[in-house]
Protein backbone atom coordinates (compact mmCIF):
# COMPACT_ATOMS: atom_id res chain seq x y z
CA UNK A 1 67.05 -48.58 -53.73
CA UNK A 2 65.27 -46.55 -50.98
CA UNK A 3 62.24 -48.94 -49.19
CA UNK A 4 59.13 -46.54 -47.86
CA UNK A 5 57.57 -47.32 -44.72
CA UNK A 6 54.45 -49.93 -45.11
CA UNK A 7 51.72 -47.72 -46.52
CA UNK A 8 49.48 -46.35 -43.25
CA UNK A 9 52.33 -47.22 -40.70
CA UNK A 10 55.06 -44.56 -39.22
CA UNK A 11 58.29 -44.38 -38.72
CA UNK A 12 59.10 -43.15 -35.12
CA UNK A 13 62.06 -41.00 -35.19
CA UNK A 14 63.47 -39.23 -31.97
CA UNK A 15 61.05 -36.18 -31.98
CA UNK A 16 58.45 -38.31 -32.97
CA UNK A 17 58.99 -40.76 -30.14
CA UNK A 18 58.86 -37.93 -27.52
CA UNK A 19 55.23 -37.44 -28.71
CA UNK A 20 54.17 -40.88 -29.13
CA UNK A 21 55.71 -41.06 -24.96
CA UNK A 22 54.02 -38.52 -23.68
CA UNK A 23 50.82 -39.27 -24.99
CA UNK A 24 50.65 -42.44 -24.20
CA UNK A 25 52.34 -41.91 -20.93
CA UNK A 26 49.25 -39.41 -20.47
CA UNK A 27 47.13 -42.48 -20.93
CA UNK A 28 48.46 -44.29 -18.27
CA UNK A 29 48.56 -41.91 -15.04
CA UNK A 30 44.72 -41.29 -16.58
CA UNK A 31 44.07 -44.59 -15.83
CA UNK A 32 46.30 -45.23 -12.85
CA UNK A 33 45.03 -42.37 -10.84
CA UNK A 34 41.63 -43.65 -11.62
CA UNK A 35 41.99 -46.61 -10.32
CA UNK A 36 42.81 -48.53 -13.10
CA UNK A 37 45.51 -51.77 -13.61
CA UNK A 38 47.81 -52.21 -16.40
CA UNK A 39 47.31 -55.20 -18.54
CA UNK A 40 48.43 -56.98 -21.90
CA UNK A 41 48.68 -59.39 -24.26
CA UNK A 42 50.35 -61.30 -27.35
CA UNK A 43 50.25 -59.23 -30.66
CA UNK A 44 49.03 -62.69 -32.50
CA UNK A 45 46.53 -64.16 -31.81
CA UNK A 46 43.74 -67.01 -33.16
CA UNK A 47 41.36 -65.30 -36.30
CA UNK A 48 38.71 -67.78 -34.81
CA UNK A 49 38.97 -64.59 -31.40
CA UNK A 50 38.12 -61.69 -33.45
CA UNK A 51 36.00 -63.55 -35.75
CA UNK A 52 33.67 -64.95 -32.19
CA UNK A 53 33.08 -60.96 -31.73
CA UNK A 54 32.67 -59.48 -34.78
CA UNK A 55 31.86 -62.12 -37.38
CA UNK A 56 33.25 -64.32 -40.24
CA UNK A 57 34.01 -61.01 -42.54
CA UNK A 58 36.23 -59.84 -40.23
CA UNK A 59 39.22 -61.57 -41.46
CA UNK A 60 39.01 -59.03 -44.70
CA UNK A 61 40.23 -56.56 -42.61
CA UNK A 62 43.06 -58.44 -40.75
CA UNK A 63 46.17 -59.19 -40.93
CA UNK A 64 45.76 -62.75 -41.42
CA UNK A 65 48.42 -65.48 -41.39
CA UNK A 66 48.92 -69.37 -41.35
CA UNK A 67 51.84 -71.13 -38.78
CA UNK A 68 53.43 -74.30 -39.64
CA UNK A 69 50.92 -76.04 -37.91
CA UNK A 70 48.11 -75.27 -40.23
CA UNK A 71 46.47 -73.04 -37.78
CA UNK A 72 44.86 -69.57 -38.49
CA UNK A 73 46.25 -66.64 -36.96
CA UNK A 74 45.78 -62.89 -36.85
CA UNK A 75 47.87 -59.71 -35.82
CA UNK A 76 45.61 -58.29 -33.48
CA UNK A 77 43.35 -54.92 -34.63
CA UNK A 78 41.75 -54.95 -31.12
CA UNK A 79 42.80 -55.84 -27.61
CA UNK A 80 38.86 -56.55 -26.34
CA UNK A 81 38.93 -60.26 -27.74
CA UNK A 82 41.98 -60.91 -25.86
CA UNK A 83 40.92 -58.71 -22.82
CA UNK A 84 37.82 -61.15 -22.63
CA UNK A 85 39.98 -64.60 -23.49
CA UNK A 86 42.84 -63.43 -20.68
CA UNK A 87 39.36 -62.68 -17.98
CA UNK A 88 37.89 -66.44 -18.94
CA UNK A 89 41.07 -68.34 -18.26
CA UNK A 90 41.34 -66.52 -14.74
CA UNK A 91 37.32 -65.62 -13.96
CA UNK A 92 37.17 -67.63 -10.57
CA UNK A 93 39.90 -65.89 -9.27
CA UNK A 94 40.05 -62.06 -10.26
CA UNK A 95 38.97 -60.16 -7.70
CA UNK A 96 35.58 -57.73 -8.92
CA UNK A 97 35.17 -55.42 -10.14
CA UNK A 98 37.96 -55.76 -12.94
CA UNK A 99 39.36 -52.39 -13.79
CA UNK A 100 42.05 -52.86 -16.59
CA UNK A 101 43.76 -50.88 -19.11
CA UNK A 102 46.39 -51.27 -21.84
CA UNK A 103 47.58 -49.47 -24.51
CA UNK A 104 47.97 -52.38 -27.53
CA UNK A 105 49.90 -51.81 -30.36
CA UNK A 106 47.14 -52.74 -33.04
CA UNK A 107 46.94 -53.63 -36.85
CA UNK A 108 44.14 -52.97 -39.37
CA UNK A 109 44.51 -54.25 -43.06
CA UNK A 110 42.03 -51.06 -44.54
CA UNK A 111 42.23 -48.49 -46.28
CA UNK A 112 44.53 -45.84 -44.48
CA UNK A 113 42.54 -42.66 -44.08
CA UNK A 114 43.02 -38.96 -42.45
CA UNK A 115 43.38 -40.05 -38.81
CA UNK A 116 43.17 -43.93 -39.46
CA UNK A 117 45.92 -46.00 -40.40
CA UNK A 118 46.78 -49.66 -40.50
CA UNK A 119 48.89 -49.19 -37.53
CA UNK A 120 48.20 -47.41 -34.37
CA UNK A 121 47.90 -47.05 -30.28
CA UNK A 122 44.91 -47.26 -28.90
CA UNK A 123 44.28 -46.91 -25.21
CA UNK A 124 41.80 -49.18 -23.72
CA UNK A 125 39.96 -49.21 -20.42
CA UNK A 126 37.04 -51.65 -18.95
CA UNK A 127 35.37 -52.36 -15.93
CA UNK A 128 33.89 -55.70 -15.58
CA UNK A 129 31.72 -57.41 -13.26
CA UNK A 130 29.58 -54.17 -12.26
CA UNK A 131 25.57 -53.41 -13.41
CA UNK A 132 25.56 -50.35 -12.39
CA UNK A 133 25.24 -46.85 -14.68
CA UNK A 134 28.34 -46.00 -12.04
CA UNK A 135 30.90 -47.87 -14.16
CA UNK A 136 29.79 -46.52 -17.46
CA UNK A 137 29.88 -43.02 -15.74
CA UNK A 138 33.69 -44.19 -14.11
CA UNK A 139 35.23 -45.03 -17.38
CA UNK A 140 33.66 -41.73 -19.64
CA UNK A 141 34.77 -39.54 -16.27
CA UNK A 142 38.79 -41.43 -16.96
CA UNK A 143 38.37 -40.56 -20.77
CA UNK A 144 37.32 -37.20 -19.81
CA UNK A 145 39.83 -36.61 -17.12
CA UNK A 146 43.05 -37.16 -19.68
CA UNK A 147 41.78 -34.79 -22.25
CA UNK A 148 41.26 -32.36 -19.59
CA UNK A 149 44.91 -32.79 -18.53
CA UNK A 150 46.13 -32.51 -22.35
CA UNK A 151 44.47 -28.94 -22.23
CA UNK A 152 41.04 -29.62 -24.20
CA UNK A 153 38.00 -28.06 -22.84
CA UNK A 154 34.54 -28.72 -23.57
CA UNK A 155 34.26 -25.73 -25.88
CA UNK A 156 36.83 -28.55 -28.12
CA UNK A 157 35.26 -31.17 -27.39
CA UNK A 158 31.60 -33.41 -26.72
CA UNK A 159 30.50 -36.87 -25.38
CA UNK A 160 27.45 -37.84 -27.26
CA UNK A 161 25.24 -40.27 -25.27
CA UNK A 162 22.85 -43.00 -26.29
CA UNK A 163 22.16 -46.65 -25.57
CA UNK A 164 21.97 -49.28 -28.07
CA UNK A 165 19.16 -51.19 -25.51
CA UNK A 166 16.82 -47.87 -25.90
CA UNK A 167 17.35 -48.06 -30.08
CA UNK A 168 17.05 -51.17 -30.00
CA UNK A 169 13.63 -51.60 -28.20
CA UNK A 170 12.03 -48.66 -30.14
CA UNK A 171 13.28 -49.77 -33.49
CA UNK A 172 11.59 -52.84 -32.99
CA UNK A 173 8.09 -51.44 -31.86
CA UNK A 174 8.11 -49.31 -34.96
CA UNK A 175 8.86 -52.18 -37.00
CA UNK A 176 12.12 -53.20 -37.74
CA UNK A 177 12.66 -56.54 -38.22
CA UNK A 178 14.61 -58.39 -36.22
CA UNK A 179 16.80 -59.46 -38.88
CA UNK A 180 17.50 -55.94 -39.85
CA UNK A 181 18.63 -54.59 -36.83
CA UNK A 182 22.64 -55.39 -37.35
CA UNK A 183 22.80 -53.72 -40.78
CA UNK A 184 20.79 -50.62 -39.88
CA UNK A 185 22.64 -50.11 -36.76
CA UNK A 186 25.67 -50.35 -39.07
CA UNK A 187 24.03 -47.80 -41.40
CA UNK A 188 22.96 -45.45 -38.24
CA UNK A 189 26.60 -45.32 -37.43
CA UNK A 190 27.52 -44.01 -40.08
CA UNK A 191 24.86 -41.23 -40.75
CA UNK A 192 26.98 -38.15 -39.58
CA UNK A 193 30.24 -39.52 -41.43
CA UNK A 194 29.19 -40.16 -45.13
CA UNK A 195 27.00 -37.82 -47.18
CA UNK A 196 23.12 -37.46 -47.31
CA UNK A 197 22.70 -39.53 -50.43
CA UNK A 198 24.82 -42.46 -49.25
CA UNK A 199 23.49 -43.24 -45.80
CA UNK A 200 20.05 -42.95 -47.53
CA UNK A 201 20.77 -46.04 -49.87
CA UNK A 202 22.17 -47.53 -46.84
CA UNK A 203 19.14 -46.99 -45.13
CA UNK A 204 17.14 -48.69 -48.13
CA UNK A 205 19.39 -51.65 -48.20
CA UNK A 206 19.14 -51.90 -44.34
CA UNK A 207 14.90 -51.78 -44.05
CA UNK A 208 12.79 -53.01 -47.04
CA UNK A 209 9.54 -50.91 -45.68
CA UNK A 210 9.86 -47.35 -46.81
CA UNK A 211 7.11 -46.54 -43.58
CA UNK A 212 9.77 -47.86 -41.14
CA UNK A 213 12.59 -45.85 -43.15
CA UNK A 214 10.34 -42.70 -42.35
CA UNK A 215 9.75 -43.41 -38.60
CA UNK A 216 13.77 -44.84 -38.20
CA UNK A 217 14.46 -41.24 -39.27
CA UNK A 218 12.36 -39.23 -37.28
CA UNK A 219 13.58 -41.69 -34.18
CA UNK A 220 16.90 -40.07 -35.49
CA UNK A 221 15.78 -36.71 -35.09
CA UNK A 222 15.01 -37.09 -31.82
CA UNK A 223 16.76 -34.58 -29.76
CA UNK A 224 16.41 -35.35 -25.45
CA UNK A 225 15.09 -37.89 -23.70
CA UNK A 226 12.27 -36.25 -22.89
CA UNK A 227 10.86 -36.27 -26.76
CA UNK A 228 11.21 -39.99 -26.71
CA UNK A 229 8.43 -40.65 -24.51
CA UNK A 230 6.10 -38.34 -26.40
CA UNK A 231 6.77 -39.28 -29.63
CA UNK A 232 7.02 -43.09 -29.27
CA UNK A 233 5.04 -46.14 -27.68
CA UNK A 234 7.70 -47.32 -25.10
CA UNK A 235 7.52 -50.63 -23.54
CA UNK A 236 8.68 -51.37 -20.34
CA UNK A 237 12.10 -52.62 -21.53
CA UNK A 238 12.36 -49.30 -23.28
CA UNK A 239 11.30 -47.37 -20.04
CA UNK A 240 13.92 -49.06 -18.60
CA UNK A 241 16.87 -48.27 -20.59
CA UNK A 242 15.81 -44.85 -21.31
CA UNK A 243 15.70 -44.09 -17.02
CA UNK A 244 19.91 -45.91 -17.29
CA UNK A 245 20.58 -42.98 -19.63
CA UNK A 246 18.91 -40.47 -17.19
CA UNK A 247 20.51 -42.14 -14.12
CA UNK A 248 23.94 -41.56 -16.23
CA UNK A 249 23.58 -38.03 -17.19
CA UNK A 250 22.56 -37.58 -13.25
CA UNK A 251 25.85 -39.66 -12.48
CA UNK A 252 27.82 -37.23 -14.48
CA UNK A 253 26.55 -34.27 -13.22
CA UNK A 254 27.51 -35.01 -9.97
CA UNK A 255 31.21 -35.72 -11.15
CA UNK A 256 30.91 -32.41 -12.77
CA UNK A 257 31.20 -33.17 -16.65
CA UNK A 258 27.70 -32.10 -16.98
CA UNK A 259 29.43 -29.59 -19.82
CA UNK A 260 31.02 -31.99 -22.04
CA UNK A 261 28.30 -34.57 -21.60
CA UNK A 262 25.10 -34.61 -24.55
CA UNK A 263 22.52 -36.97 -25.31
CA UNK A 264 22.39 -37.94 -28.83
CA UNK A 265 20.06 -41.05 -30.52
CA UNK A 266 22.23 -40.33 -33.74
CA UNK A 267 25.25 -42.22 -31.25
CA UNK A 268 24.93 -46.16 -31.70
CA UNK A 269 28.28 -47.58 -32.26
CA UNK A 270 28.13 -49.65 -35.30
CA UNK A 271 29.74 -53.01 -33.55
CA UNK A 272 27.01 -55.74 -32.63
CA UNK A 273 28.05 -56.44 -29.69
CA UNK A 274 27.28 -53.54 -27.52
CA UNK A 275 23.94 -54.02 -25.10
CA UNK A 276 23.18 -51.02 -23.40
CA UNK A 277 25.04 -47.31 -23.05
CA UNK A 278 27.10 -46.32 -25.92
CA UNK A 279 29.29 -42.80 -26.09
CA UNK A 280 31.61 -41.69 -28.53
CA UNK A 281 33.58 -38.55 -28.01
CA UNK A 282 34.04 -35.72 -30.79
CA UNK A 283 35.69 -32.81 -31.67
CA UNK A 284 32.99 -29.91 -31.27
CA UNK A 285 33.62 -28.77 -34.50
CA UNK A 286 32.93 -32.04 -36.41
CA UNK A 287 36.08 -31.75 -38.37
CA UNK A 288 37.50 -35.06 -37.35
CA UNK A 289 36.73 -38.82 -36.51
CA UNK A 290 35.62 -39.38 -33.14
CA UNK A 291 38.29 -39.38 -30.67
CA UNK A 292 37.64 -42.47 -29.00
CA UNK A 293 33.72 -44.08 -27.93
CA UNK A 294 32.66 -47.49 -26.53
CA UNK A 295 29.79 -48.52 -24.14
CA UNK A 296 28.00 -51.47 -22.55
CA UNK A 297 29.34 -55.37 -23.77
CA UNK A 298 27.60 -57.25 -20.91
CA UNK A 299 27.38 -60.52 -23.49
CA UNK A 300 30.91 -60.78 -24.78
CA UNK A 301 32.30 -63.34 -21.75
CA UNK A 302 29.26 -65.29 -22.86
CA UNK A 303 30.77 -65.63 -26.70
CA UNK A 304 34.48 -66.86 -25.13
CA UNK A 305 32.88 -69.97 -23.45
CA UNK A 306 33.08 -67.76 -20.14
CA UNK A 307 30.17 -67.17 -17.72
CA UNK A 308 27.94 -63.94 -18.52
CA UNK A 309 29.37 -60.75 -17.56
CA UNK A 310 28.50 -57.02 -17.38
CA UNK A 311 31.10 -54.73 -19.20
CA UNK A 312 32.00 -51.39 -20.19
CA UNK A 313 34.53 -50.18 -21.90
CA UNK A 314 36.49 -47.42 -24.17
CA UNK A 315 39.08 -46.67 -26.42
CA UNK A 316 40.54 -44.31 -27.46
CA UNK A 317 43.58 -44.24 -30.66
CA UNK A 318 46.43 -42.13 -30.85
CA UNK A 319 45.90 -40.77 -34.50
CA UNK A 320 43.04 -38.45 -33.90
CA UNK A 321 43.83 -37.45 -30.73
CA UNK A 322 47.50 -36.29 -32.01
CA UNK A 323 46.06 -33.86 -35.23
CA UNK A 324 43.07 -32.38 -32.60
CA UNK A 325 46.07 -31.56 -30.12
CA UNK A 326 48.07 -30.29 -33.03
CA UNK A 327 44.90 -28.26 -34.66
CA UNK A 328 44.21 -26.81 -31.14
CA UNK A 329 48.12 -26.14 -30.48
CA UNK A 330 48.35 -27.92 -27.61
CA UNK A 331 50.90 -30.35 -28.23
CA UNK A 332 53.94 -28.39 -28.78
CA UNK A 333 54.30 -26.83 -25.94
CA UNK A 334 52.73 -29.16 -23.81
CA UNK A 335 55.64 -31.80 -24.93
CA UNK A 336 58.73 -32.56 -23.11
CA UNK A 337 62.32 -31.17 -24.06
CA UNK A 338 65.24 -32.81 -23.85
CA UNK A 339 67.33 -31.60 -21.13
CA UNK A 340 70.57 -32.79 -19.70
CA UNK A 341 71.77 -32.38 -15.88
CA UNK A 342 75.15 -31.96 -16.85
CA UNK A 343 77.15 -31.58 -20.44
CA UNK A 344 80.74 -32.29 -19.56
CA UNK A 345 83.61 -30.37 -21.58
CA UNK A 346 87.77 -30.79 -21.62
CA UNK A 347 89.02 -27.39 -21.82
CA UNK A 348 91.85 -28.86 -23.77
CA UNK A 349 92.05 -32.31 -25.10
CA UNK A 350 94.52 -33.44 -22.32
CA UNK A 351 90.96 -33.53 -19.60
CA UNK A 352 88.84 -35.49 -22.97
CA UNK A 353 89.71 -39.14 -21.28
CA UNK A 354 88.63 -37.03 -17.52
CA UNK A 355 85.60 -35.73 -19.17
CA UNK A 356 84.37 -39.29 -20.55
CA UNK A 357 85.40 -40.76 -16.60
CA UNK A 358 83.59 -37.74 -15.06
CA UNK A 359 80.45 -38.30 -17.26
CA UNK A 360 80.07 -42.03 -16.47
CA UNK A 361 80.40 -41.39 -12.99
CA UNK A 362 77.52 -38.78 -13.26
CA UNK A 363 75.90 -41.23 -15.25
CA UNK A 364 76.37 -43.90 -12.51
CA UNK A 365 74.50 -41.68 -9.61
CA UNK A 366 71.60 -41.45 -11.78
CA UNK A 367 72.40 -38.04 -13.38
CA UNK A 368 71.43 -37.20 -17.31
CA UNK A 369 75.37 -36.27 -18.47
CA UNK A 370 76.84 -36.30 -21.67
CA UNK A 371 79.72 -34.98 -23.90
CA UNK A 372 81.06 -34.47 -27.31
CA UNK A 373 82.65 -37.40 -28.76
CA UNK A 374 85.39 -35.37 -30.31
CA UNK A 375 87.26 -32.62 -28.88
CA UNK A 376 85.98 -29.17 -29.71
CA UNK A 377 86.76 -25.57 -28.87
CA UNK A 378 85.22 -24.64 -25.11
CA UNK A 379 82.97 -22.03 -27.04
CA UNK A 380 81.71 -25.02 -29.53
CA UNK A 381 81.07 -27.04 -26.70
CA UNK A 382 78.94 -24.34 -24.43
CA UNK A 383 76.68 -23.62 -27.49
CA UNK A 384 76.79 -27.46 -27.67
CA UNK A 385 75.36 -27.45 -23.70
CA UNK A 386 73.02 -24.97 -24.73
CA UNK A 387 71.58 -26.68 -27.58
CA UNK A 388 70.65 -29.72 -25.18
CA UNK A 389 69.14 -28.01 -22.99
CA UNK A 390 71.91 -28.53 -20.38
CA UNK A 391 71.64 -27.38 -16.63
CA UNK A 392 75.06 -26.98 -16.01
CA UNK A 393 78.26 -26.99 -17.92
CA UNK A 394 81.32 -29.01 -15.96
CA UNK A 395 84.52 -27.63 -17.78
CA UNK A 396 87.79 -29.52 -16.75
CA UNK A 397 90.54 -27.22 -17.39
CA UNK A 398 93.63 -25.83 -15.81
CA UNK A 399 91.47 -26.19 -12.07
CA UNK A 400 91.48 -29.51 -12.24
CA UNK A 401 95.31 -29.64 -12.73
CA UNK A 402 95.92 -26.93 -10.16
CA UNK A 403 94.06 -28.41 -7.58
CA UNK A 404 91.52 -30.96 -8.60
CA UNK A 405 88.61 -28.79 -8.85
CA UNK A 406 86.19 -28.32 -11.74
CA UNK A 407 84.57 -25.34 -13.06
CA UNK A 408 80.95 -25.23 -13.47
CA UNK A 409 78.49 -23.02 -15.50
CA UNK A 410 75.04 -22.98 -14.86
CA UNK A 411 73.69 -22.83 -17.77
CA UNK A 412 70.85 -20.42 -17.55
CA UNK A 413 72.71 -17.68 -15.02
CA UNK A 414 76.16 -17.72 -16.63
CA UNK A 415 76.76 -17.83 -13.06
CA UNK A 416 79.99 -20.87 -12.63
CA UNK A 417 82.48 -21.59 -9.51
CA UNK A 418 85.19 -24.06 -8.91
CA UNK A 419 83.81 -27.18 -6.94
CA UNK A 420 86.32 -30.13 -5.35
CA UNK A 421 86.13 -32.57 -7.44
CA UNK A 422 85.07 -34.95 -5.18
CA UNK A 423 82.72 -32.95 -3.54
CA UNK A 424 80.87 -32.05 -7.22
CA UNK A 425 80.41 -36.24 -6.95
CA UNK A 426 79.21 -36.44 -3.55
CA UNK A 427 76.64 -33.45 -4.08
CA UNK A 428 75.68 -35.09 -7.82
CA UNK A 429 75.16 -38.28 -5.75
CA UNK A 430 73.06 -36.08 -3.15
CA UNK A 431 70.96 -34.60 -5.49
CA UNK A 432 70.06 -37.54 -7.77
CA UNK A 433 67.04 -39.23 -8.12
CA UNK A 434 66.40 -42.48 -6.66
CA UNK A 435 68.69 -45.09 -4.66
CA UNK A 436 72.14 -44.76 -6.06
CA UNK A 437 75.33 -46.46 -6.59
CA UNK A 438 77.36 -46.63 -3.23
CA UNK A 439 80.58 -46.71 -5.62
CA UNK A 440 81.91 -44.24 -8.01
């Protein structure tokens, strides 16, 4: 009996690896060349974590499990709990501002969906310990910068721009009760994703007073920051996060992403936890989930037992990015081939036991060799070199008996001469990258 794959999980097989690699090795000189450190943490950890940041219901949607000891665990769907656990222990002694990243391997027990699934990577990056509009500009500048090196423009692809402090002040002088705020922020995210009708009974369920409904919307509708002002009452707590928004849009002019960059009220991140700027970047065409968002958490440290914070962060999962890549045709070319320095091949079999020594040698100095494991025809084995990708073609043959020396091919000239056997080794060694064996 054939056993599927868990439903909304992947198998990784060779080619798929070589995708899953490069993208997430994308993530990482993103990060490192902006000044960013690599960090991590256990796949399990305590429900109570997740359930501290995003509440009690949480554990619906987990992978939940009980050890031997009675105690109540969970695989991990996000790395931001631990992120803010790992800070805590160590908060007297990390040097400021914090600049982390990771790329988690992360489990979600929900239904799997077109670019969501159970299982996925998500790249992560946060700067902690810094006020300033600078760091929220820093980390949507890093998101920015990979898909820029992937080969997305902004004609593919927007950063929509809000802050949940803004919302949240004007929602309240219109009306909205305190109480309501967490379940119509939760509704607000999801206005552009579900159809009219739905987020309207969301809406309803979210703010009993039909007046409010009406003036939530038209706060909605709002389209620059300038309207805002005009159109609402704004205290001074409002006046103040609206000029952080214009201080960020001013930021990210100056680092030149004044293209991809948008305001956009509809943008409020549905988590509770976020204080100030939120962002979430899309596809201009709308045919996707967002790509990755995140924003302000200056109160999480707080929830952990740690001392209060400022935060910003982003993340960013491999699913959606991978189809937009794909729907844009970026990603096959853009991925790495295999490609071998040297394919080694016994004219006859008397040289096969010479042309396994020869390629563990190679292998030795650092070199990318291989061979066939059974002896073929020389033709067989040049389409074979071919086929990998090979550089060169080392062919030990009647040379070698003659006079030590072996023939090689490269591979995309046709071009070949007899080389010394040991001085083929000594220019392999030459040639290789990074320190080498002193012994062949």
């Amino acid at each position: 009996m054939k056993i599927p794959p868990v439903k909304g999980t992947r198998d990784f097989y060779p080619a798929e690896m070589v995708c899953r690699n490069w993208i997430i090795g994308g993530w990482k000189s993103a990060s490192v060349r902006n000044g960013f450190q690599e960090y991590d943490g256990p796949i399990i950890e305590h429900l109570r974590m997740f359930q501290i940041k995003s509440g009690e219901e949480i554990a619906s949607q987990l992978y939940c499990l009980e050890d031997a000891a009675g105690r109540s665990l969970a695989l991990r769907p996000e790395i931001t709990p631990t992120l803010a656990r790992m800070v805590n222990q160590r908060v007297n002694s990390l040097p400021r501002p914090i600049k982390w990243f990771s790329v988690p391997r992360l489990l979600r027990a929900e239904r799997p969906q077109r670019g969501r699934l159970r299982e996925f990577f998500q790249w992560n990056i946060d700067i902690i310990g810094v006020e300033d509009e600078l760091a929220d500009a820093e980390i949507i500048f890093c998101a920015v910068d990979y898909l820029r090196q992937v080969g997305l423009t902004a004609d593919d692809i927007v950063v929509k721009i809000s802050s949940r402090r803004m919302i949240g002040q004007i929602l309240r002088s219109i009306g909205v009760a305190e109480g309501e705020l967490d379940g119509l922020y939760a509704a607000l995210d999801k206005r552009d994703k579900i159809p009219p009708e739905a987020f309207s009974r969301m809406l309803q369920k979210a703010v009993a007073d039909e007046k409010v409904r009406l003036k939530v919307t038209e706060l909605m509708e709002v389209g620059s920051l300038d309207e805002i002002g005009v159109l609402f009452g704004l205290s001074q707590e409002a006046k103040t996060a609206v000029g952080q928004v214009r201080r960020l849009f001013e930021l990210l002019e100056i680092m030149e992403l004044g293209d991809y960059c948008i305001f956009d009220m509809g943008t409020v991140r549905g988590l509770a936890y976020y204080t100030g700027i939120v962002f979430e970047i899309w596809d201009r065409a709308g045919d996707l989930r967002a790509v990755g968002g995140g924003g302000r958490y200056d109160n999480l440290f707080g929830l952990f037992g740690g001392p209060d914070l400022p935060a910003t962060g982003f993340g960013m999962g491999d699913c959606v990015l991978e189809i937009l890549l794909r729907n844009k045709k970026l990603l096959e070319k853009q991925l790495p081939q295999e490609r071998l320095d040297f394919y080694v091949a016994p004219a006859s079999a008397e040289f096969f036991d010479k042309a396994v020594e020869l390629t563990m040698k190679l292998r030795s100095l650092g070199r990318a060799a291989d061979f066939n494991y059974k002896f073929l025809k020389l033709g067989k084995q040049l389409k074979q070199a071919s086929d990998r990708n090979a550089a060169r073609c080392v062919i030990i043959g009647e040379e070698y008996s003659a006079g030590k020396e072996l023939v090689v091919k490269d591979m995309a000239t046709g071009k070949q001469r007899a080389v010394d056997f040991q001085r083929f080794l000594e220019e392999a060694r030459r040639k290789a990258p990074g320190p080498q064996a002193e012994a062949l």
